[in-house]
Protein backbone atom coordinates (compact mmCIF):
# COMPACT_ATOMS: atom_id res chain seq x y z
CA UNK A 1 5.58 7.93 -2.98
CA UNK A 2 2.90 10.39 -4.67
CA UNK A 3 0.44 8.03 -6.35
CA UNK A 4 -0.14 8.77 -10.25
CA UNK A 5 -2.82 10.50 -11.94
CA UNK A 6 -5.34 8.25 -13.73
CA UNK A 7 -7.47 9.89 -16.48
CA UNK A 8 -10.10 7.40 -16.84
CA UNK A 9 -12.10 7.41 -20.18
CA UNK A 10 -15.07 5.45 -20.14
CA UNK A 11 -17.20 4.71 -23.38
CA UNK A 12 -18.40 2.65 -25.54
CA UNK A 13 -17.02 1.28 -29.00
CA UNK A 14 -16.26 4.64 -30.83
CA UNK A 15 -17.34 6.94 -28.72
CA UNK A 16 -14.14 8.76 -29.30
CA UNK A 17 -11.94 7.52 -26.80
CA UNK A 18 -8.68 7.29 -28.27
CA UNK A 19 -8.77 10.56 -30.50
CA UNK A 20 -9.56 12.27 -27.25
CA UNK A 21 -6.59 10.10 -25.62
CA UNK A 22 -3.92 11.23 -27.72
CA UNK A 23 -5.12 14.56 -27.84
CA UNK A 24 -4.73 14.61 -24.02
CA UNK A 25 -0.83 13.46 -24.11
CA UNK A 26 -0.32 16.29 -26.50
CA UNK A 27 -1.59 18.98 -23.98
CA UNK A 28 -1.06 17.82 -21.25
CA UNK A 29 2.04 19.81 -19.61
CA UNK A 30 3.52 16.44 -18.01
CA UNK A 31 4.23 12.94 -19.32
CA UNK A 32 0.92 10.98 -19.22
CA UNK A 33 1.04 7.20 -20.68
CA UNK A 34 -1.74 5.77 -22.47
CA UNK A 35 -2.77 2.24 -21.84
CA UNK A 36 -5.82 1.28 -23.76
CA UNK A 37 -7.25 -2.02 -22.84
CA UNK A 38 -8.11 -2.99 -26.25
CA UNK A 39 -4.55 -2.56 -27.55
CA UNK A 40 -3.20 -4.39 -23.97
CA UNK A 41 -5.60 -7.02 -25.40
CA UNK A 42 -4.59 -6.67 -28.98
CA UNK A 43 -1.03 -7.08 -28.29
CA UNK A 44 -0.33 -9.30 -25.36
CA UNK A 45 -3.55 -11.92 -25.39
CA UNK A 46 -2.19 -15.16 -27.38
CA UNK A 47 -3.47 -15.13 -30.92
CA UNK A 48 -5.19 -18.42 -30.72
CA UNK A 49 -7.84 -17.09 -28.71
CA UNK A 50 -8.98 -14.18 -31.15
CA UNK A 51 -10.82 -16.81 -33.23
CA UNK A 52 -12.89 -18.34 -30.37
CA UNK A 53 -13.88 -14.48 -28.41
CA UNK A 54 -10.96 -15.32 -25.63
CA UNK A 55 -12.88 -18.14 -24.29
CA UNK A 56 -10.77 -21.03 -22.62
CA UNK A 57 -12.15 -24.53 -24.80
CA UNK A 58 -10.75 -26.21 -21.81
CA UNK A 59 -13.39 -24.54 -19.42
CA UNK A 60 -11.83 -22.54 -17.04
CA UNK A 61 -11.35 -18.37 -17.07
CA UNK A 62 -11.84 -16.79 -20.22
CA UNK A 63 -8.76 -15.97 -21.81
CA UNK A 64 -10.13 -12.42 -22.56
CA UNK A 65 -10.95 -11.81 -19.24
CA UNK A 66 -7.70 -13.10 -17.40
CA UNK A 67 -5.97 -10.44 -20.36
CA UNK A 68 -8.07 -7.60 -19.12
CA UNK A 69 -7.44 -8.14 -15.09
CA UNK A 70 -3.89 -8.28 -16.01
CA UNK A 71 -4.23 -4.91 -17.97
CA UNK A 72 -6.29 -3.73 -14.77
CA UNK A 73 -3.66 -4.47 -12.65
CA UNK A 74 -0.89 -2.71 -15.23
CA UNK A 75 -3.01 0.22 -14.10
CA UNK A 76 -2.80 0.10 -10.62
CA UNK A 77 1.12 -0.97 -10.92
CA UNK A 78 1.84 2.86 -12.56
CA UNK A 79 -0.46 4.45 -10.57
CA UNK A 80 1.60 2.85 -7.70
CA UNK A 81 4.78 4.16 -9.01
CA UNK A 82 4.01 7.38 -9.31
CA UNK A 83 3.07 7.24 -13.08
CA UNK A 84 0.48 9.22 -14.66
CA UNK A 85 -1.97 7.44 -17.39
CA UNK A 86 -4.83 7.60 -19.54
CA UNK A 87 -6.72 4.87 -19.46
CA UNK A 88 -9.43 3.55 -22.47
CA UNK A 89 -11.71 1.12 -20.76
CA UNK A 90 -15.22 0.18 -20.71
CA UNK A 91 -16.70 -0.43 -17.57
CA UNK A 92 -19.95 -1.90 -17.07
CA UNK A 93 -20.11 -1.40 -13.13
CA UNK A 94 -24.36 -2.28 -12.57
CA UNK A 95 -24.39 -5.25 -15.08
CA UNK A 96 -25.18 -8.36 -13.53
CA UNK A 97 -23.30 -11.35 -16.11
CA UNK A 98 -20.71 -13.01 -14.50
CA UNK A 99 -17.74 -12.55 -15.57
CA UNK A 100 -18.25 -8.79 -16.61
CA UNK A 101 -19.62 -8.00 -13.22
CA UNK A 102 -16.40 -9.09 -11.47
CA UNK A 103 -14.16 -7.34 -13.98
CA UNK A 104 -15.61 -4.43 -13.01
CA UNK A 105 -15.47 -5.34 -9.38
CA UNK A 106 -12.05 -5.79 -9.78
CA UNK A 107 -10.84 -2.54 -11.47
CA UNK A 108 -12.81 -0.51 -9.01
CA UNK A 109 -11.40 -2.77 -6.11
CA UNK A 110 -7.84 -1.88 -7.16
CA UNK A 111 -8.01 1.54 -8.14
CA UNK A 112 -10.74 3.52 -6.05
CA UNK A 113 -7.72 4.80 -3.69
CA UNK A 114 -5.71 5.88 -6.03
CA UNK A 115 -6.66 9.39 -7.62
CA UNK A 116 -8.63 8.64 -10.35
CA UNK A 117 -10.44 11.19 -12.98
CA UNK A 118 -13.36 9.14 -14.02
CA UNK A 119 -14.84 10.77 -17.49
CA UNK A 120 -17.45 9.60 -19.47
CA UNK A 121 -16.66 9.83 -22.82
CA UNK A 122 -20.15 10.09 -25.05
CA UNK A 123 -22.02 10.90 -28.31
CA UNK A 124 -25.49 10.55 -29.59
CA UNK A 125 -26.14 7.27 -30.71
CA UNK A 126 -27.08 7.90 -34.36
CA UNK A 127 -22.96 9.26 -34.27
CA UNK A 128 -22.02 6.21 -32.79
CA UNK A 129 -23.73 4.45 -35.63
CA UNK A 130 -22.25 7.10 -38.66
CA UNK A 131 -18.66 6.46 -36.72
CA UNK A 132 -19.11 2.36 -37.27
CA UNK A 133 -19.87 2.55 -40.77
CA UNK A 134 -16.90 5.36 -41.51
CA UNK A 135 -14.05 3.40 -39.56
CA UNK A 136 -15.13 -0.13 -41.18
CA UNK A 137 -13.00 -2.17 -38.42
CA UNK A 138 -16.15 -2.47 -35.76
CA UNK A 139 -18.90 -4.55 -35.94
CA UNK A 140 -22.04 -2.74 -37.04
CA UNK A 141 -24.27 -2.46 -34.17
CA UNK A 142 -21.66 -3.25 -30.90
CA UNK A 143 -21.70 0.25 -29.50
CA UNK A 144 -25.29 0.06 -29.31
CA UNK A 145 -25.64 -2.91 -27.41
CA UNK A 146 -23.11 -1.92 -24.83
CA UNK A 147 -24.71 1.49 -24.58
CA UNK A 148 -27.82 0.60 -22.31
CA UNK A 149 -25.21 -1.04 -20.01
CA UNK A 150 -22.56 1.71 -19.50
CA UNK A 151 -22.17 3.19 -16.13
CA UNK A 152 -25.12 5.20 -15.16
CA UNK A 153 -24.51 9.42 -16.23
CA UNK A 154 -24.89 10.10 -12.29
CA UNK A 155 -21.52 8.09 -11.80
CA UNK A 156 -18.76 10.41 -13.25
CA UNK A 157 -16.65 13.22 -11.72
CA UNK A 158 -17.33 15.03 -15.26
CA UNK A 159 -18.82 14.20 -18.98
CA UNK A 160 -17.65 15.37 -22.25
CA UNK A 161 -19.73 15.07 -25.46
CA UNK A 162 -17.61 14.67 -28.40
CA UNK A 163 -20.47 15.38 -31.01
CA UNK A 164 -20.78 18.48 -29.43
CA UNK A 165 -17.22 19.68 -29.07
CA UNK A 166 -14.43 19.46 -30.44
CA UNK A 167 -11.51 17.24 -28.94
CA UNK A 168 -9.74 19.84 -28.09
CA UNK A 169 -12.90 21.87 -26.55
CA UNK A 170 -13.14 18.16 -24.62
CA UNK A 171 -9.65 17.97 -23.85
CA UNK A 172 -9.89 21.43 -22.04
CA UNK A 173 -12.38 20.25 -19.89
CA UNK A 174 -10.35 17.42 -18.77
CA UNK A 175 -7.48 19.24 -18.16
CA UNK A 176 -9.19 21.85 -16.48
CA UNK A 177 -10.60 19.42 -13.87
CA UNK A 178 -7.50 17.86 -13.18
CA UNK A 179 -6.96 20.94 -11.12
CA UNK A 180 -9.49 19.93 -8.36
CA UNK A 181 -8.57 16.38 -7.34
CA UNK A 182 -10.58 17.00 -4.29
CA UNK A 183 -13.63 16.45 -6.83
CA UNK A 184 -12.24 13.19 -7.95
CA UNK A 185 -14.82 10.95 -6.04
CA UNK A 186 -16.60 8.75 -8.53
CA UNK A 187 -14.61 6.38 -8.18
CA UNK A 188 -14.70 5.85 -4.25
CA UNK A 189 -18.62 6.30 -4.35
CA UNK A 190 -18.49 2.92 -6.61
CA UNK A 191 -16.39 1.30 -4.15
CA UNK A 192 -19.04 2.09 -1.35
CA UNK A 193 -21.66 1.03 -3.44
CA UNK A 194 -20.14 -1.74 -4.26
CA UNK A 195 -19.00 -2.61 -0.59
CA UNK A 196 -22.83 -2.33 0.42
């Protein structure tokens, strides 16, 4: 069986990843699913652990962590099937805190042979910062500190800016790629890093 497509959006907190997600499922000409891993988190992660960050008080995995592997693997699973996605994620692939470093590890592990279109989804930071303050359900600040740790610019197969274009202008470019899986690489050049 033909492995899905994966469109891969990776950004930090409002960056515009899930404006450009849906926009994507509207144009695209075929059935893509979205599976953010904030909402996979939101919606399946017992509530108890919200009010402690997802840590285990027993010692053991974090809870937050086990819920993201198991989103991770939800990935692979339609991918596997033959099920096209769009994926929200942030991956911080160089940082070296345990246990970030190994959910990274993992999601490259599991999905580097499937075909994956690995975008980096940006703005300027003083957006990122206007975006906070407008939406009023992020903490003030968290894109900034996850923005020095993001995936380095070198590591994409393409990036789109949404400061400056439009969704849809970003959405084209996606689409347009998905044309040339041949150039959909990023992905396996983390896995041979990573296997170094």
């Amino acid at each position: 069986m033909q492995k899905g497509k994966i469109i891969f959006l990776n950004g930090v907190s409002s960056s515009g990843k899930t404006t450009l997600a849906k926009a994507l499922q509207e144009r695209l000409p075929e059935p893509f699913y979205w599976l953010a891993v904030d909402t996979f988190i939101e919606t399946i992660m017992p509530k108890k652990y919200f009010s402690i960050d997802g840590f285990n008080p027993d010692g053991g995995e974090p809870v937050i962590f086990k819920t993201i592997s198991l989103a991770q693997h939800t990935i692979k699973f339609f991918a596997d099937i033959g099920t096209n996605t769009i994926v929200e994620h942030i991956l911080f692939p160089f940082i070296e805190i345990q246990p970030y470093k190994n959910q990274t590890a993992e999601c490259i592990e599991l999905l580097h042979e499937c075909p994956v279109l690995f975008v980096h989804v940006t703005c300027p930071l003083e957006e990122l910062r206007r975006r906070e303050k407008e939406r009023g359900d992020r903490d003030i600040g968290r894109a900034e500190i996850q923005l020095p740790h993001l995936t380095s610019q070198d590591s994409y197969d393409i990036t789109v800016d949404t400061f400056a274009s439009t969704t849809d202008e970003c959405a084209d470019m996606i689409i347009e790629m998905l044309n040339y899986p041949e150039k959909f690489t990023a992905f396996k050049t983390l896995w041979l890093q990573h296997t170094k």
